[in-house]
N, C-alpha and C. Protein backbone atom coordinates (compact mmCIF):
# COMPACT_ATOMS: atom_id res chain seq x y z
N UNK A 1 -18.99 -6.78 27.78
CA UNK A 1 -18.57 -6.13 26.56
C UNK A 1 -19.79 -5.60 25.77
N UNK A 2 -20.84 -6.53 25.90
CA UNK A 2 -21.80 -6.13 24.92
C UNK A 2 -23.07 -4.95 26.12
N UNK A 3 -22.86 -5.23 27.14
CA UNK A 3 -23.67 -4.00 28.08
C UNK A 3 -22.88 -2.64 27.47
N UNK A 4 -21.55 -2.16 27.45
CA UNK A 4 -20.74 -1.94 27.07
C UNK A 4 -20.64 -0.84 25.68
N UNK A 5 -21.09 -1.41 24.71
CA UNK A 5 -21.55 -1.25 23.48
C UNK A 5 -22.98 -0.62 23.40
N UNK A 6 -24.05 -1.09 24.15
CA UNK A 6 -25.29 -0.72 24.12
C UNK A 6 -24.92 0.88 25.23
N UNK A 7 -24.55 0.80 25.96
CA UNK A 7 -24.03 2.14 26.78
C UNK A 7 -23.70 2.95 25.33
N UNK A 8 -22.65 2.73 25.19
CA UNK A 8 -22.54 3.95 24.17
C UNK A 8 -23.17 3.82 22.88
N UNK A 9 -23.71 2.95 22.26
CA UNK A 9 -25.29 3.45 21.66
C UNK A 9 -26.51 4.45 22.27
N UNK A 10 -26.99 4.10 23.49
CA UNK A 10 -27.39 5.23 24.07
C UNK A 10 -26.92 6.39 24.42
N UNK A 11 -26.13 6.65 24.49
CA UNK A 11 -25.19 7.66 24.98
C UNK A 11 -24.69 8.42 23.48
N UNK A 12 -24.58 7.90 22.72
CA UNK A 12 -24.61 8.66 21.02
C UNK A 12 -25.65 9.09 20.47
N UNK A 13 -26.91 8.32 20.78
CA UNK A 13 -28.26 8.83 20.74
C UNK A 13 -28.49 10.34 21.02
N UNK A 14 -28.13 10.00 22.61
CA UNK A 14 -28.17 11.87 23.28
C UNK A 14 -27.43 12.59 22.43
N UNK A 15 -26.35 12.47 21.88
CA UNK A 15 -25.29 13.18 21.09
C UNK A 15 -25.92 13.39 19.86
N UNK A 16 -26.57 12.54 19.29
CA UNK A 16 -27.36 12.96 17.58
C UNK A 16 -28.45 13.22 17.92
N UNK A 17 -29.12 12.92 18.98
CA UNK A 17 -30.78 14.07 19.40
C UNK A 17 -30.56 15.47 19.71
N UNK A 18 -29.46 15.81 20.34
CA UNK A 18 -28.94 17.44 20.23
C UNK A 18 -28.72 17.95 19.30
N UNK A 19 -27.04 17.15 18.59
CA UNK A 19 -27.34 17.84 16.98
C UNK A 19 -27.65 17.70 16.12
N UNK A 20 -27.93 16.79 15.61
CA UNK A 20 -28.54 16.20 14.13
C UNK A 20 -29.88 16.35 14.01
N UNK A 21 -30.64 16.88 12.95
CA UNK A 21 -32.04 17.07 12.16
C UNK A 21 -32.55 15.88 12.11
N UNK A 22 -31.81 14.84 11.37
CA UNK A 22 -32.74 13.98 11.13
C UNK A 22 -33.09 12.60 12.48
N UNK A 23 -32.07 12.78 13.34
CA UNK A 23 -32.52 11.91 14.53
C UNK A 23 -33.49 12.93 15.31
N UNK A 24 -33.28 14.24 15.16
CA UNK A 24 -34.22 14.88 16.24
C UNK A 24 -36.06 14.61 15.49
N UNK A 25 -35.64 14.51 14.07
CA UNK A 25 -37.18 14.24 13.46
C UNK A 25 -37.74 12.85 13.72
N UNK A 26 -36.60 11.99 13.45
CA UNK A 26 -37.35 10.38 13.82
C UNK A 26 -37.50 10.24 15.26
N UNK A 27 -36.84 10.87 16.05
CA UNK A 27 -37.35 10.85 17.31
C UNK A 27 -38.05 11.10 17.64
N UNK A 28 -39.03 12.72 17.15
CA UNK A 28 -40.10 13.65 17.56
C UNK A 28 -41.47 12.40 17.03
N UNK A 29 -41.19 11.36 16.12
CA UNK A 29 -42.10 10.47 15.48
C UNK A 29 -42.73 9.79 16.42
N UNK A 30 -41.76 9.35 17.84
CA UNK A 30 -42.14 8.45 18.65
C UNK A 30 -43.19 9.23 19.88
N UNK A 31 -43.97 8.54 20.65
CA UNK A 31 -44.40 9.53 21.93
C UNK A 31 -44.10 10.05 22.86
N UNK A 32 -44.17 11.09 23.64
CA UNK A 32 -43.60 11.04 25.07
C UNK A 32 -43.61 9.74 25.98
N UNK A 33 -42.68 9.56 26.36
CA UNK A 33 -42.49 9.18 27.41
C UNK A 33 -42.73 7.65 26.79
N UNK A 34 -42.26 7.62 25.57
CA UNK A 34 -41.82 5.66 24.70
C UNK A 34 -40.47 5.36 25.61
N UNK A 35 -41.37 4.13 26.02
CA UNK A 35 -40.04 3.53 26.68
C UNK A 35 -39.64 1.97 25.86
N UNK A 36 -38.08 2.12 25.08
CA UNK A 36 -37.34 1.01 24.55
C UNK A 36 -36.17 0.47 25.07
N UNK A 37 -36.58 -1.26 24.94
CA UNK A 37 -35.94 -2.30 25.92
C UNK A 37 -35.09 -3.16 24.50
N UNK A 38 -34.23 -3.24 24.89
CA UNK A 38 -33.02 -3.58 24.03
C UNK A 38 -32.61 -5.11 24.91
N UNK A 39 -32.86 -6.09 24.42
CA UNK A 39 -32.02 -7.44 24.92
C UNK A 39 -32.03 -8.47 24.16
N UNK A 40 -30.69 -9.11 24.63
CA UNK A 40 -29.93 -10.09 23.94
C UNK A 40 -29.95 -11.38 24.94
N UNK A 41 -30.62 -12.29 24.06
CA UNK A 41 -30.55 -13.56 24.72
C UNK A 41 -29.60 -14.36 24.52
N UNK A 42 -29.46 -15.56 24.92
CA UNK A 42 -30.20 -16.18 25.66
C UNK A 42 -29.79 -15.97 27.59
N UNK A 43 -28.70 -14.86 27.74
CA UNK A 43 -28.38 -14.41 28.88
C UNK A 43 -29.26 -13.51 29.46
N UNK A 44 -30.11 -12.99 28.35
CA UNK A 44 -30.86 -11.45 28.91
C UNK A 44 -30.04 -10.12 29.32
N UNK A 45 -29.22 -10.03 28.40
CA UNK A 45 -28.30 -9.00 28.71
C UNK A 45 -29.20 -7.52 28.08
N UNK A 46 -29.87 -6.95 29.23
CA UNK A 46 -30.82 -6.00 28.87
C UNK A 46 -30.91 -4.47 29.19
N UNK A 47 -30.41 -3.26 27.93
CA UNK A 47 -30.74 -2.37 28.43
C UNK A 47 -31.84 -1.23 27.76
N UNK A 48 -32.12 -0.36 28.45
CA UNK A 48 -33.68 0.44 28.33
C UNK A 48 -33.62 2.00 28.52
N UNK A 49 -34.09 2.85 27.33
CA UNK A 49 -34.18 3.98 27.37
C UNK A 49 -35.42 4.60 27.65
N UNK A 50 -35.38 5.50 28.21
CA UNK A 50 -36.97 6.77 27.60
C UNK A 50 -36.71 7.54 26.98
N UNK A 51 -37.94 7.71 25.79
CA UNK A 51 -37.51 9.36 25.42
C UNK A 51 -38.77 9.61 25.50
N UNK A 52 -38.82 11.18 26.57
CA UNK A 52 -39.50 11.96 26.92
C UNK A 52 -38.78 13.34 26.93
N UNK A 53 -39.70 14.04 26.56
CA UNK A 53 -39.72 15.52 26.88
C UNK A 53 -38.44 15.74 25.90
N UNK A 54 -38.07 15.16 24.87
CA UNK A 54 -36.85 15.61 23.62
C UNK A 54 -35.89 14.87 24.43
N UNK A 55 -35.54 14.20 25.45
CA UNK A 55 -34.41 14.09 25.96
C UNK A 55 -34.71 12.55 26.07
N UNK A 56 -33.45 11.68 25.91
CA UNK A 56 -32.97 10.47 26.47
C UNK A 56 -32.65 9.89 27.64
N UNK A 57 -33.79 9.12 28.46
CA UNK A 57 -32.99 9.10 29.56
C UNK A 57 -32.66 7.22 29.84
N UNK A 58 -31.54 6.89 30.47
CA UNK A 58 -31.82 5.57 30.49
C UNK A 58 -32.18 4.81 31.76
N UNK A 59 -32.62 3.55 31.88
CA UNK A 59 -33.21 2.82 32.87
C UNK A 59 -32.77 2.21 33.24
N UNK A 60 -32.60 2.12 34.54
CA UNK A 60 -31.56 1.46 35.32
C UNK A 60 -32.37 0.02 35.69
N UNK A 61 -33.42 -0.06 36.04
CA UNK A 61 -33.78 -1.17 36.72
C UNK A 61 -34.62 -1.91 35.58
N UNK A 62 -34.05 -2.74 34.48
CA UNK A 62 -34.89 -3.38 33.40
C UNK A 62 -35.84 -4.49 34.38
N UNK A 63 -35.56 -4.98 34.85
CA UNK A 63 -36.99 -6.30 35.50
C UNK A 63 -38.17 -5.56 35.77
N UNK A 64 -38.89 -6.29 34.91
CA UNK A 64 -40.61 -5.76 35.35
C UNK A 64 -40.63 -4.91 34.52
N UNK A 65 -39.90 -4.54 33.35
CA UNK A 65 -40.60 -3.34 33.20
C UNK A 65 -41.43 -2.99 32.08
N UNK A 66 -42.26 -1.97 32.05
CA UNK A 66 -43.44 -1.87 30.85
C UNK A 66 -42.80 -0.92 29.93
N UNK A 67 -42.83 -1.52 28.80
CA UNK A 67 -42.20 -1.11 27.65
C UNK A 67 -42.74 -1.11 26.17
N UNK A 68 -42.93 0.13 25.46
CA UNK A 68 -43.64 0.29 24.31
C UNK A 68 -43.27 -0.58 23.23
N UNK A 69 -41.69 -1.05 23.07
CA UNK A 69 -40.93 -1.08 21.88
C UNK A 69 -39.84 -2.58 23.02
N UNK A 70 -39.87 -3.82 22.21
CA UNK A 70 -38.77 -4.63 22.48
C UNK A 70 -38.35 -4.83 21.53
N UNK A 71 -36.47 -5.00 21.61
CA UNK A 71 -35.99 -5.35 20.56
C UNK A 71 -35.15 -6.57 20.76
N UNK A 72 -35.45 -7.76 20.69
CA UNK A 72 -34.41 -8.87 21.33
C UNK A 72 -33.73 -9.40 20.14
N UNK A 73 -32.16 -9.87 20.27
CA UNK A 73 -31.16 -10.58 19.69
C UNK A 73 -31.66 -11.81 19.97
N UNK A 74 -31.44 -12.79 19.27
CA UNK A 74 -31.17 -14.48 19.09
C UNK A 74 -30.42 -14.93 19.91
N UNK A 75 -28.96 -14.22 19.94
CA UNK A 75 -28.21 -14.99 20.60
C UNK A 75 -27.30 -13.36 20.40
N UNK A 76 -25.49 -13.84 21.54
CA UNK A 76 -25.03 -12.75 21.20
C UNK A 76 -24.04 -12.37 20.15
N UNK A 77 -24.36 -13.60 19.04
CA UNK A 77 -23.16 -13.47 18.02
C UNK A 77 -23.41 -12.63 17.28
N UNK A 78 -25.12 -12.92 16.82
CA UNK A 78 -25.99 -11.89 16.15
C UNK A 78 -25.85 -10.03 16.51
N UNK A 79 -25.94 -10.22 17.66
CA UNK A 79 -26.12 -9.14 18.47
C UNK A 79 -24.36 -8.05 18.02
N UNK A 80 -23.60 -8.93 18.58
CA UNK A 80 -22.24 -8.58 17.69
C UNK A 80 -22.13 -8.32 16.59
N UNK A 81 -22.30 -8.74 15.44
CA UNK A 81 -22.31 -8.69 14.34
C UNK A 81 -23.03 -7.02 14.11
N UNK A 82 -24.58 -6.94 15.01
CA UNK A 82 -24.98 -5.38 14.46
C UNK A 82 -24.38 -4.58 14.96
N UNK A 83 -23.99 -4.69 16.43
CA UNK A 83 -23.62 -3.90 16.95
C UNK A 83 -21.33 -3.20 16.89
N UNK A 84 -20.96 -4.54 16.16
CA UNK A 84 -19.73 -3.66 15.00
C UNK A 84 -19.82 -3.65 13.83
N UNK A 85 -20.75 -3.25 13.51
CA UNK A 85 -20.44 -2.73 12.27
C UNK A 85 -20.49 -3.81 10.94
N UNK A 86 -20.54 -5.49 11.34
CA UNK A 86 -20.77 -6.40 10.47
C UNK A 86 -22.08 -6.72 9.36
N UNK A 87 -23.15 -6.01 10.07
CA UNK A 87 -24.30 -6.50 9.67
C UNK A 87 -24.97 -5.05 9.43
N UNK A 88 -26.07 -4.73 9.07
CA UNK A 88 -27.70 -3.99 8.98
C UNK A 88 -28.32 -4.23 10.17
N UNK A 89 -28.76 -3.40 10.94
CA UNK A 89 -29.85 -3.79 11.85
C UNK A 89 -31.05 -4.65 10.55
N UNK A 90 -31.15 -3.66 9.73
CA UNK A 90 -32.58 -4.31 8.95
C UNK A 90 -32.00 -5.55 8.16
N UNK A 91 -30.98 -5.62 7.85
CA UNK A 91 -30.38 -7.36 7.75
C UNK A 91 -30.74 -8.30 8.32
N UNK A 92 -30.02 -7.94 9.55
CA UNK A 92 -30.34 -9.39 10.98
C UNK A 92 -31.63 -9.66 11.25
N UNK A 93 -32.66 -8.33 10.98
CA UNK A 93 -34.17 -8.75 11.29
C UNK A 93 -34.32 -9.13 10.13
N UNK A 94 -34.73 -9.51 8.92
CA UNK A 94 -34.67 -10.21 7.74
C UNK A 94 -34.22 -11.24 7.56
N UNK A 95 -32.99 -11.72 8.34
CA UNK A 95 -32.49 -13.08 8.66
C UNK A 95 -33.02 -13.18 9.62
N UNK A 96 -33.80 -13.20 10.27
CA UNK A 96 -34.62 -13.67 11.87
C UNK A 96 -33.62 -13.62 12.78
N UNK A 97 -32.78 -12.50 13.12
CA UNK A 97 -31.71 -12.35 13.92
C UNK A 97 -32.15 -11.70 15.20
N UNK A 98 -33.28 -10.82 14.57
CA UNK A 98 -33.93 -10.11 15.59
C UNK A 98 -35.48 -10.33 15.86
N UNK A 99 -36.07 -10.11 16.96
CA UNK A 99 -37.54 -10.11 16.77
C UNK A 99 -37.93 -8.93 17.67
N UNK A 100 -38.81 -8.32 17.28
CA UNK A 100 -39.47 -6.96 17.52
C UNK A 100 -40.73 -6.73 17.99
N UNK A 101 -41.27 -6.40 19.40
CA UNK A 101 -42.61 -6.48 19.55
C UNK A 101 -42.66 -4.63 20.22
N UNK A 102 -43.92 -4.73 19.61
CA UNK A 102 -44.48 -3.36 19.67
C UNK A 102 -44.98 -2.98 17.97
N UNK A 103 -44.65 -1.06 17.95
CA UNK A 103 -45.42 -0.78 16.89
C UNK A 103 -44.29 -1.08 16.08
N UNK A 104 -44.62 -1.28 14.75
CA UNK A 104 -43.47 -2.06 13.67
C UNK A 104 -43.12 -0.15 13.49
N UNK A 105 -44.17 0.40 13.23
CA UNK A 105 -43.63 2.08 12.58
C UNK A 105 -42.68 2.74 13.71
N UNK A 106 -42.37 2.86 14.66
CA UNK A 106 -41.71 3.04 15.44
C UNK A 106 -40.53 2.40 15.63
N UNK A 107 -40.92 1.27 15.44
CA UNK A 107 -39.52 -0.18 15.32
C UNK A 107 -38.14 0.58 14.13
N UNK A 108 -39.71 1.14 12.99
CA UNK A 108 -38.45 1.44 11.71
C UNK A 108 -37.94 3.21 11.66
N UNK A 109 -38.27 3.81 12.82
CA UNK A 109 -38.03 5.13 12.85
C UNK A 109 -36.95 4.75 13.85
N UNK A 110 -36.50 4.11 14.96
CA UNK A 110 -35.62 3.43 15.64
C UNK A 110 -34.31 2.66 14.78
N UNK A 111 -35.17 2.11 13.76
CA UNK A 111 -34.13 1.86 13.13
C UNK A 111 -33.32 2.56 12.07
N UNK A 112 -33.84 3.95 11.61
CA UNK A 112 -33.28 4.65 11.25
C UNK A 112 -32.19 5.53 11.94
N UNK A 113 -33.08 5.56 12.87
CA UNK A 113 -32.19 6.33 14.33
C UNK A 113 -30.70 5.90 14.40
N UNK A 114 -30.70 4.29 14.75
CA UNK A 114 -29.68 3.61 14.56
C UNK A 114 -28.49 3.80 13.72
N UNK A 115 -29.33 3.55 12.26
CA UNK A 115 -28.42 3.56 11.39
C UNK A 115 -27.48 4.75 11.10
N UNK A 116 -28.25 6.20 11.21
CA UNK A 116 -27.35 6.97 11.29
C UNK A 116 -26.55 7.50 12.12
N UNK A 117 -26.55 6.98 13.81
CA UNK A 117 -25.84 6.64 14.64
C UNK A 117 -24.49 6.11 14.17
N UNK A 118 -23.90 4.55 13.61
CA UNK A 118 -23.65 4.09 12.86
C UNK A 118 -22.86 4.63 12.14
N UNK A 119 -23.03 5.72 11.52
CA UNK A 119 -22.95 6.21 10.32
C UNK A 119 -21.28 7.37 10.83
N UNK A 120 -21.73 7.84 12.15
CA UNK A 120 -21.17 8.62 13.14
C UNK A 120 -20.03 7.83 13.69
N UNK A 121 -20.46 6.81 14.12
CA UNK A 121 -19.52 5.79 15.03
C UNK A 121 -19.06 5.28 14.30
N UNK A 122 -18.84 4.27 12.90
CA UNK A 122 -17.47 3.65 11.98
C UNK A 122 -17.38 4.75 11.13
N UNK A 123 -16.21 4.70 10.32
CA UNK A 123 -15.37 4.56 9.23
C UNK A 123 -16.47 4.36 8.09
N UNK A 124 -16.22 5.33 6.78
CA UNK A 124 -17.13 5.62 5.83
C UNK A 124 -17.00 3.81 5.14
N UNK A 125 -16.07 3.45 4.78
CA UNK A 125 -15.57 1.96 4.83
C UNK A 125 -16.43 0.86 5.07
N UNK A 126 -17.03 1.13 6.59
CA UNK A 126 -17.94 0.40 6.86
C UNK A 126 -18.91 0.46 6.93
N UNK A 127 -19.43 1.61 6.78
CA UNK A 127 -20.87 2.05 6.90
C UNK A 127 -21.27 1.81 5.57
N UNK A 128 -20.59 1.82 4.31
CA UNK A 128 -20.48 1.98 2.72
C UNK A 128 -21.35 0.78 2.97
N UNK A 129 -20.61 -0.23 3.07
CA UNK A 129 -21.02 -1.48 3.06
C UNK A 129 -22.54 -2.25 3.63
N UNK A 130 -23.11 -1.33 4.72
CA UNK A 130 -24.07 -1.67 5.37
C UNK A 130 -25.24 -1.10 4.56
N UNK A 131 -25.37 0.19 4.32
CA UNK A 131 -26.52 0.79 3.65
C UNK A 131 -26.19 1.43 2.53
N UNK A 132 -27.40 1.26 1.94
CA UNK A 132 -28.14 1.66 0.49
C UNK A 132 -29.27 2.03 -0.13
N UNK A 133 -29.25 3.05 -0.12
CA UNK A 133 -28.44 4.41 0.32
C UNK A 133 -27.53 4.99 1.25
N UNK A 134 -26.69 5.47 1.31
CA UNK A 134 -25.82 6.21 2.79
C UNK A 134 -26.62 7.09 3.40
N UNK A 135 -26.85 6.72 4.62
CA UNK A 135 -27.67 8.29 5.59
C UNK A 135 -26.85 9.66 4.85
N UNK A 136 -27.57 10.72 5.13
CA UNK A 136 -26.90 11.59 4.89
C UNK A 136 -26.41 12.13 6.28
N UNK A 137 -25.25 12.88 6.74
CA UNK A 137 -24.46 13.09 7.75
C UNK A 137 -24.62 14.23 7.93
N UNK A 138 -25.30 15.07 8.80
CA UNK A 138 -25.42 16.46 9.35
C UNK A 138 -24.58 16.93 9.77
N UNK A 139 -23.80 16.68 11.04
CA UNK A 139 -22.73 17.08 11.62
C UNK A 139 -21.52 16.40 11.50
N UNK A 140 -20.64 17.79 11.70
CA UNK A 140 -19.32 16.94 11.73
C UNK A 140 -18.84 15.88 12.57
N UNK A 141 -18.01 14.82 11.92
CA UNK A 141 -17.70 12.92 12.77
C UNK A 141 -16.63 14.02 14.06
N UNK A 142 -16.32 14.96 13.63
CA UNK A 142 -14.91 14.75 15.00
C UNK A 142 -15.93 15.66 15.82
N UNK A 143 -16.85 16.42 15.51
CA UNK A 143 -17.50 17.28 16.79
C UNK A 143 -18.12 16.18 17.95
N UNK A 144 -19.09 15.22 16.57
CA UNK A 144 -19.69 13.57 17.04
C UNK A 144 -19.07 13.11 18.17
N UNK A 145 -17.67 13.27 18.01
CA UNK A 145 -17.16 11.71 18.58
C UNK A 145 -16.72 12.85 20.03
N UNK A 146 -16.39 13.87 19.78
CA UNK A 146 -15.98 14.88 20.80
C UNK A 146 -16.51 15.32 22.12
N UNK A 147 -18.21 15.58 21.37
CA UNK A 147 -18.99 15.62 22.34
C UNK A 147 -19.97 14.09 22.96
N UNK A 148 -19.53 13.13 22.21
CA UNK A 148 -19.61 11.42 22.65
C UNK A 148 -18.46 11.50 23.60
N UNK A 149 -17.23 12.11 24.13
CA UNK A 149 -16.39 11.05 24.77
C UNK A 149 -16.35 12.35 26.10
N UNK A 150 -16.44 13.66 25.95
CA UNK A 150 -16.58 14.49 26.32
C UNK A 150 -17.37 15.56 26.98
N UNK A 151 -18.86 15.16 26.46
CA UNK A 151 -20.00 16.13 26.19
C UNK A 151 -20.28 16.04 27.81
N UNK A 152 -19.72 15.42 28.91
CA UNK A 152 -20.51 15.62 29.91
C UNK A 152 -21.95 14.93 30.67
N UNK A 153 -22.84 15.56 30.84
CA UNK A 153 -23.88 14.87 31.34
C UNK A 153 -24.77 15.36 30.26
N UNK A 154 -25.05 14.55 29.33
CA UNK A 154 -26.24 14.65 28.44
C UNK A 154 -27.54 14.64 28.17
C-alpha cells in the first residue's frame, strides 16, 4: 500500500515538473543527475528517483545505491500519516518522524516540491489544515489529476 502511494508521488512529480512554475523552479535548484531515496523503516520499504536533464526518472533497483538526498520514516505509521494527508512533511521532521541525510537546502526545496504536490492530490479541506501559508496552485486540480491518471508515459 505504502510502495503504492510513493508510486504516485513520483509519478505526480512528473505531472507538476511539466506544468507547474513553481515545481519546475525548485526542481531546476537541485543538480543534474540528484539522485533521491525515499524509505520507510523498519521494513525498508524503499523507493528512488533521478532528476536529470528536467525530467524524472525512477529507480528500479534501490540496493547499493548512491544517493545525494535520503529521506527515511521511523516507522510506517509516521510515514502514513504524511503521506494522507494527516500530517506536514515539515511536521513529522520536527517531531523526529523523519531523518534526512544529505544537503538540508535541497532536503527543503524537496520539501516544497512535496507540499505543493499535496496541494494537487487532496481536497482544499485538507491541505487548509497542513500549511501556512497555502502553496499557491498554478494549474488546474482536474487537468492535475487528468494528466496523473492518464498522461501516459511521462
Amino acid at each position: 500500500m505504502i510502495k503504492f502511494i510513493l508510486n504516485i508521488l513520483i509519478r505526480a512529480m512528473k505531472v507538476g515538473l511539466k506544468y507547474d512554475e513553481n515545481i519546475k523552479n525548485d526542481f531546476s535548484t537541485l543538480p543534474n543527475g540528484y539522485v533521491v531515496k525515499i524509505n520507510i523503516l523498519p521494513k525498508n520499504i524503499a523507493i528512488s528517483f533521478k532528476f536529470e536533464n528536467n525530467k524524472i526518472t525512477k529507480i528500479k533497483n534501490v540496493k547499493n545505491l548512491k544517493y545525494n538526498l535520503l529521506v527515511e520514516f521511523k516507522d510506517e505509521k509516521s510515514a502514513k500519516k504524511v503521506l494522507f494527508g494527516k500530517m506536514s512533511l515539515a511536521t513529522a521532521f520536527c517531531e523526529h518522524r523523519i531523518k534526512v541525510y544529505g544537503n538540508l537546502n535541497n532536503a527543503i526545496a524537496l520539501t516544497r516540491i512535496i507540499n505543493l504536490i499535496e496541494c494537487y492530490l487532496f481536497p482544499k479541506f485538507i491541505y487548509a489544515k497542513l500549511f501556512s501559508p497555502i502553496p499557491e496552485i498554478k494549474v488546474n486540480k482536474l487537468k492535475f489529476y487528468f494528466m496523473l491518471l492518464f498522461g501516459g508515459n511521462l
